[in-house]
N, C-alpha and C. Protein backbone atom coordinates (compact mmCIF):
# COMPACT_ATOMS: atom_id res chain seq x y z
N UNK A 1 4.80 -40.74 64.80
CA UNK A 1 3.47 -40.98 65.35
C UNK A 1 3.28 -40.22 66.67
N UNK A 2 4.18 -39.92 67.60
CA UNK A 2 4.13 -39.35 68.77
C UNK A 2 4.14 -38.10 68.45
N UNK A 3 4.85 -37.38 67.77
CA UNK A 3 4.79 -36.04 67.20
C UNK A 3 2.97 -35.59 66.58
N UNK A 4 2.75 -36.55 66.08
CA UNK A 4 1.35 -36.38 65.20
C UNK A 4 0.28 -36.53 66.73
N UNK A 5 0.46 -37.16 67.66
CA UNK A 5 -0.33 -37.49 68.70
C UNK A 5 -0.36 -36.22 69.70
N UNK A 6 0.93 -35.66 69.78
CA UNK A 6 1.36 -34.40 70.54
C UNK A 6 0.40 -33.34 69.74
N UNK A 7 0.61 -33.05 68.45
CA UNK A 7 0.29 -32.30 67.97
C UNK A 7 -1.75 -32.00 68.29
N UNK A 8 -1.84 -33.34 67.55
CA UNK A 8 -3.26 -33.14 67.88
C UNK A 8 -3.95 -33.08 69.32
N UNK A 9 -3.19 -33.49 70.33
CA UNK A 9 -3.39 -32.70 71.45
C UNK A 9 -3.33 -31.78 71.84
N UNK A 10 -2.80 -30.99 71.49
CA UNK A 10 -2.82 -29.52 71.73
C UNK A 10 -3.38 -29.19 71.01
N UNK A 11 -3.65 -29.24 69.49
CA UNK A 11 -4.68 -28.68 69.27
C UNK A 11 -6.37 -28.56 69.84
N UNK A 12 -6.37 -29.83 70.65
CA UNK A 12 -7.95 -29.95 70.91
C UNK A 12 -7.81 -29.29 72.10
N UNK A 13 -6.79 -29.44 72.83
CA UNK A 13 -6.63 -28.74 74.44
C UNK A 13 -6.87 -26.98 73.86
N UNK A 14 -6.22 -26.60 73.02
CA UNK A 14 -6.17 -25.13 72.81
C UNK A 14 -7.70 -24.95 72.02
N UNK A 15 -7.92 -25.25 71.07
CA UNK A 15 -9.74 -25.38 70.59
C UNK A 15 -10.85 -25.61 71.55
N UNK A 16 -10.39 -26.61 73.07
CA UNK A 16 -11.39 -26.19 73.56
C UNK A 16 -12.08 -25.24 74.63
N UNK A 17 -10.56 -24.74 74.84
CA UNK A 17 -10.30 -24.14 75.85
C UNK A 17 -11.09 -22.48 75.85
N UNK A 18 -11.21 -21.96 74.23
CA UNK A 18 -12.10 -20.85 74.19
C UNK A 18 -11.28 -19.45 74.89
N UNK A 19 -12.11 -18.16 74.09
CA UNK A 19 -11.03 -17.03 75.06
C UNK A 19 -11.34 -16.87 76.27
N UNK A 20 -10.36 -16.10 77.03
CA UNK A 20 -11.00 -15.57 78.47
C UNK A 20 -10.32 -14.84 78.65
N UNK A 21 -11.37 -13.13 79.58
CA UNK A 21 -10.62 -12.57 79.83
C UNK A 21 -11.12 -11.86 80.98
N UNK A 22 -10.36 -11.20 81.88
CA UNK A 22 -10.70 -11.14 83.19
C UNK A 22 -11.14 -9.53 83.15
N UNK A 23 -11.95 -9.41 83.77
CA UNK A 23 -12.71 -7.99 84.44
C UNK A 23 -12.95 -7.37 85.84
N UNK A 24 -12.39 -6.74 86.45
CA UNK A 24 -12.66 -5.81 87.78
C UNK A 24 -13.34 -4.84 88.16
N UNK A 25 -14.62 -4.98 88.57
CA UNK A 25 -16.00 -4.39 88.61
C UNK A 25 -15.94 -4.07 89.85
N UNK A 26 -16.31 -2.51 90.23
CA UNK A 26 -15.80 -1.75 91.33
C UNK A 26 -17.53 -1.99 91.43
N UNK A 27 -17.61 -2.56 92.94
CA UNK A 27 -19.04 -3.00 93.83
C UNK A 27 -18.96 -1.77 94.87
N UNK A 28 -19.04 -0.41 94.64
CA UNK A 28 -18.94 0.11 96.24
C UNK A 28 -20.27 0.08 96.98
N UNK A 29 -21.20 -0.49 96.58
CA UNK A 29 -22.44 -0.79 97.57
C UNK A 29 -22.31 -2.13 98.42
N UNK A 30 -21.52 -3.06 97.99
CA UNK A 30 -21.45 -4.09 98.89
C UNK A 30 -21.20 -3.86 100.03
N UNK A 31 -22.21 -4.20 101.20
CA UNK A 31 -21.72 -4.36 102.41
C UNK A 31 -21.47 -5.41 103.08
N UNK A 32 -21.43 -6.08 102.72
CA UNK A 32 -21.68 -8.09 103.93
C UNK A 32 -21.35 -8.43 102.54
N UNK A 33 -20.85 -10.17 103.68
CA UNK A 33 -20.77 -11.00 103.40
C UNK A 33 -22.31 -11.80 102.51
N UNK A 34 -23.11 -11.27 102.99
CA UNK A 34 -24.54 -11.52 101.80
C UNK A 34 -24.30 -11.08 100.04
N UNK A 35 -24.22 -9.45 100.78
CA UNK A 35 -24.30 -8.72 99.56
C UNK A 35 -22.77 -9.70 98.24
N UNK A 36 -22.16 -10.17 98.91
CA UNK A 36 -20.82 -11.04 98.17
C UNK A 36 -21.60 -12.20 97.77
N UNK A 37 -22.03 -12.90 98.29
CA UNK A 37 -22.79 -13.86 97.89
C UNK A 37 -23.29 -13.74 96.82
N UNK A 38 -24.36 -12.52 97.10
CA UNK A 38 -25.97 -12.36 95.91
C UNK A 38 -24.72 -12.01 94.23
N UNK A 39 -23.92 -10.84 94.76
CA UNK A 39 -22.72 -10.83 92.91
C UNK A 39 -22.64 -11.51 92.93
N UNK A 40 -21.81 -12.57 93.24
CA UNK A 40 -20.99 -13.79 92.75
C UNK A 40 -22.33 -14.58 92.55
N UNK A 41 -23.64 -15.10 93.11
CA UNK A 41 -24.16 -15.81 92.43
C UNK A 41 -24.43 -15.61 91.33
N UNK A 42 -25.19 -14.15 91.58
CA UNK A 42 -25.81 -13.49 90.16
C UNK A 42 -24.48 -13.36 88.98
N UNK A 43 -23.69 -13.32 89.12
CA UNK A 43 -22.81 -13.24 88.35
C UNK A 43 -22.26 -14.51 87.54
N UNK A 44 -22.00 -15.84 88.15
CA UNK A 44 -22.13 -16.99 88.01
C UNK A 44 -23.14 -17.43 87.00
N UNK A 45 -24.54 -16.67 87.36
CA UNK A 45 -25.85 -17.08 86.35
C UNK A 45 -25.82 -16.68 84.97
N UNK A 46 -24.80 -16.25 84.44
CA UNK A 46 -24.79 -15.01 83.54
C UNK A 46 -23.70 -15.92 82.79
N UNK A 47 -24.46 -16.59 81.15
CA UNK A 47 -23.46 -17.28 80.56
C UNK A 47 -22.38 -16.75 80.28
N UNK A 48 -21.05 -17.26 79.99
CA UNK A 48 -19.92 -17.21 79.52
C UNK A 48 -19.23 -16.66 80.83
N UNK A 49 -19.38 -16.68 81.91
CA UNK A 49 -18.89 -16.31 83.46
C UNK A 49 -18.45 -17.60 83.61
N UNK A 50 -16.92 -17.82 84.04
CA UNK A 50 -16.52 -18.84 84.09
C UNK A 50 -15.78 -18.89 85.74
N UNK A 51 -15.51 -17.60 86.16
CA UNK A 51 -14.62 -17.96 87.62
C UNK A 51 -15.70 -16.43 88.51
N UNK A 52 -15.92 -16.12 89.59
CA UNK A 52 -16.01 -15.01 90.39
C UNK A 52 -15.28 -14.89 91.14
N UNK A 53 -14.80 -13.52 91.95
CA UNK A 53 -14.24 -13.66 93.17
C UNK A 53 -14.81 -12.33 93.65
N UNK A 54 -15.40 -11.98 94.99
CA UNK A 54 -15.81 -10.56 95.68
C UNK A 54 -14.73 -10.11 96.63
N UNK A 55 -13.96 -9.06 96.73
CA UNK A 55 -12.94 -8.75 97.22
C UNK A 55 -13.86 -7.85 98.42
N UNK A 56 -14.33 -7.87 99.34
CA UNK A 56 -15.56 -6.88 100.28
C UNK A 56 -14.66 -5.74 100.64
N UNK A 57 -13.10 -5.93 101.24
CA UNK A 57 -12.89 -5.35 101.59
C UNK A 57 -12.24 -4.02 100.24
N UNK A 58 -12.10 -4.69 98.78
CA UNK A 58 -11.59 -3.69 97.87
C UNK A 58 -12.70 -3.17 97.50
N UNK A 59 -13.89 -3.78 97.53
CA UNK A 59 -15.12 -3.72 96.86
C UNK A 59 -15.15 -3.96 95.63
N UNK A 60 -14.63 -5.26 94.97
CA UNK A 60 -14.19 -5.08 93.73
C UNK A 60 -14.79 -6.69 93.20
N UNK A 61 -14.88 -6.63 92.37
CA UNK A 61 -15.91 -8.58 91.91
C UNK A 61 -14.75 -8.82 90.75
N UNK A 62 -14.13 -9.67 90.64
CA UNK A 62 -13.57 -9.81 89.79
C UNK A 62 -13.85 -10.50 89.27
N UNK A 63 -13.95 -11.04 87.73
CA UNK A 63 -14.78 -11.74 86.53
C UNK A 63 -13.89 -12.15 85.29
N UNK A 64 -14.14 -13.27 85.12
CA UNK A 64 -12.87 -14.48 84.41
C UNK A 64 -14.37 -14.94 83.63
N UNK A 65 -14.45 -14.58 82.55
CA UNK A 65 -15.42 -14.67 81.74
C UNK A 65 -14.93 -15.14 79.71
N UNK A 66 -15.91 -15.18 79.13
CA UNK A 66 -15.26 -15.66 77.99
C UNK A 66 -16.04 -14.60 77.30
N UNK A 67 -15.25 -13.55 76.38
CA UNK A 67 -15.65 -12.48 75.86
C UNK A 67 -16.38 -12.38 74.67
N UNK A 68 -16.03 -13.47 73.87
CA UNK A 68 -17.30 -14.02 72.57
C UNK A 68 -18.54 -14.11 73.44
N UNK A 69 -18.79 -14.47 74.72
CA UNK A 69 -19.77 -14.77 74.82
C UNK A 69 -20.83 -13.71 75.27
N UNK A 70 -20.23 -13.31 76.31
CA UNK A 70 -19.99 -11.99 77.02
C UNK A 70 -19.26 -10.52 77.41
N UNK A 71 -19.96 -9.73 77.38
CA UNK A 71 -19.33 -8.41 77.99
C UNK A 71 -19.50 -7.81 79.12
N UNK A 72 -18.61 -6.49 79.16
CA UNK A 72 -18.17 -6.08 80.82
C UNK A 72 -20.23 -5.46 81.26
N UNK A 73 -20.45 -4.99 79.85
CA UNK A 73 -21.43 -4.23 80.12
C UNK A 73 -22.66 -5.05 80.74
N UNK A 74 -22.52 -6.30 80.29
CA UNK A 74 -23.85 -7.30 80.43
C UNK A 74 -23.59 -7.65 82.15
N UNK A 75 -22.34 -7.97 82.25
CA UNK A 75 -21.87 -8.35 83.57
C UNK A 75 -22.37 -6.90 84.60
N UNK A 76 -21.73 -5.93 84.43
CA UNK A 76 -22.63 -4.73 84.80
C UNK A 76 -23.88 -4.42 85.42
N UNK A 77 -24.63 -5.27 84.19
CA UNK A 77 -25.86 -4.88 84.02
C UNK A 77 -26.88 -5.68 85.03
N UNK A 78 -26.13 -6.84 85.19
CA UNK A 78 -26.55 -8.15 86.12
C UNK A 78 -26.34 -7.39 87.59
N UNK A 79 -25.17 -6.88 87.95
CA UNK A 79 -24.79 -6.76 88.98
C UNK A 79 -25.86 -5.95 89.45
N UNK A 80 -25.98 -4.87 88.39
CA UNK A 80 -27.22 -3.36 88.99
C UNK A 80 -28.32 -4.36 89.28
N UNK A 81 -28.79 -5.09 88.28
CA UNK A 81 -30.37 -5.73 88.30
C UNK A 81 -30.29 -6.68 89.56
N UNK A 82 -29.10 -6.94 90.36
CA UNK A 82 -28.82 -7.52 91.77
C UNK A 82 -29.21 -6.44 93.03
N UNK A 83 -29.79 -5.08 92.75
CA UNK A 83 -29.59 -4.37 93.71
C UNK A 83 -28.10 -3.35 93.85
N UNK A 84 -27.14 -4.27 93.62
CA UNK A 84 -25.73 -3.06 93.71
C UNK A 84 -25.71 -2.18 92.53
N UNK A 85 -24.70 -1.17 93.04
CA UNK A 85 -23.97 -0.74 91.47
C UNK A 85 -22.34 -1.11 91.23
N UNK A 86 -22.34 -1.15 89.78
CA UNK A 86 -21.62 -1.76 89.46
C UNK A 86 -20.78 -0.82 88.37
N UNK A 87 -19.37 -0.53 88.76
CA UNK A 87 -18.53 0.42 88.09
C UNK A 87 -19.69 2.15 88.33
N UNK A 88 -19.80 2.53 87.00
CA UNK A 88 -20.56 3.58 86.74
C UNK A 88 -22.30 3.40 86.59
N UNK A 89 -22.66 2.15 86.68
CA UNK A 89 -24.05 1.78 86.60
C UNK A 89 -24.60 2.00 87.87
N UNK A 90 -25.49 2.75 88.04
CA UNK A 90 -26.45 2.43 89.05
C UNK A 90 -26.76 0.75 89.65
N UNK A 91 -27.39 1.02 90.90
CA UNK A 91 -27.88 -0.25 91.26
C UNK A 91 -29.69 0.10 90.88
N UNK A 92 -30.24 -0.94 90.51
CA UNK A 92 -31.24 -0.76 90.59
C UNK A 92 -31.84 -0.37 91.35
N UNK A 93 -32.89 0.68 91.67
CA UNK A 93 -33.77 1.53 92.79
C UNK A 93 -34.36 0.51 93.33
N UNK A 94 -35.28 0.39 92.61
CA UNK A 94 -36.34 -0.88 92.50
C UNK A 94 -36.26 -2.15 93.48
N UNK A 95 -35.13 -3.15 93.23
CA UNK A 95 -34.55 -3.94 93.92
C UNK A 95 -33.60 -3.63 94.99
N UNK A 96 -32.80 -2.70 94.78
CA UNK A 96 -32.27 -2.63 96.29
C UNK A 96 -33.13 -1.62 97.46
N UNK A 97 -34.46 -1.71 97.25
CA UNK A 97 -35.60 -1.36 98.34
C UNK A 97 -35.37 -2.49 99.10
N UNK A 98 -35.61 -3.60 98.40
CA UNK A 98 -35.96 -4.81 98.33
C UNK A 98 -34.96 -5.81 99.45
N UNK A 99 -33.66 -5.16 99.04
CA UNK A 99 -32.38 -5.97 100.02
C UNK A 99 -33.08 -5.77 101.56
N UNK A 100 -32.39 -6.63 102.28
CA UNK A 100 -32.19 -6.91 103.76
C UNK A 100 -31.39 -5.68 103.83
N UNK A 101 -31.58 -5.21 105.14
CA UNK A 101 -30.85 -4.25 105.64
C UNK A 101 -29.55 -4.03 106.11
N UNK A 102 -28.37 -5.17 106.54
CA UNK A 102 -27.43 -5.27 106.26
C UNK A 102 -27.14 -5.07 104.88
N UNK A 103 -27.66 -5.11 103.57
CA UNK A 103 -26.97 -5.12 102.39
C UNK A 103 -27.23 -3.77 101.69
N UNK A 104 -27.61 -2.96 102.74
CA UNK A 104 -27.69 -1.38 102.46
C UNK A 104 -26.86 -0.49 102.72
N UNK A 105 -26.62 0.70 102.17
CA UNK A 105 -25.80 1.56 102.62
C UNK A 105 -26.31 2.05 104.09
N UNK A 106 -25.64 2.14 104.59
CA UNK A 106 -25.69 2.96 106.42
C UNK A 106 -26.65 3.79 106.29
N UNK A 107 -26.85 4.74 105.12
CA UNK A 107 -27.80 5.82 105.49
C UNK A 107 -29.17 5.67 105.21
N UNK A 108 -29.25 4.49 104.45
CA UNK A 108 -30.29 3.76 104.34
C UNK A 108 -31.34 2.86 104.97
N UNK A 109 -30.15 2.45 106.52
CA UNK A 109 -30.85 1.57 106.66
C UNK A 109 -31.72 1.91 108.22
């Protein structure tokens, strides 16, 4: 009976647990402690995003996400539509007019 009880615990622990897999998204527009904020929220908003972390000084967002649900590209895609760029994506033109001036590049602002 304990064997049968073990068993089916782990199975539900491992069934519910779902995949995950982690991603490192090179942010080199982040400047501040803002601009860390606005990824990681925006990034957070974006189903199957399960952990963030903004590294300012690597410039790097790292992303603990669940890959059925989501991809690197969608995550990406969030980040640009935040104003930054993200890996090889542009930041959006549009919206990073839009940022505060701390969250601009120097020559920008």
């Amino acid at each position: 009976m304990k064997k049968l009880f073990l068993i089916m615990s782990l199975l539900v622990i491992v069934g519910c647990k779902g995949e995950v897999a982690k991603a490192e998204i090179n942010v080199p527009t982040a400047q501040c402690g803002m601009c860390a904020n606005t990824i990681s929220h925006t990034l957070k908003s974006v189903d199957g995003v399960k952990k963030v972390n903004v590294d300012l000084g690597a410039k790097v967002a790292t992303v603990i996400f669940d890959p059925t649900v989501v991809k690197v590209v969608n995550l990406e895609s969030a980040i640009s539509n935040a104003g930054y760029q993200a890996n090889e994506t542009p930041a959006n033109a549009e919206v990073y007019k839009t940022l505060p001036g701390c969250c601009k590049l120097p020559a920008d602002r």
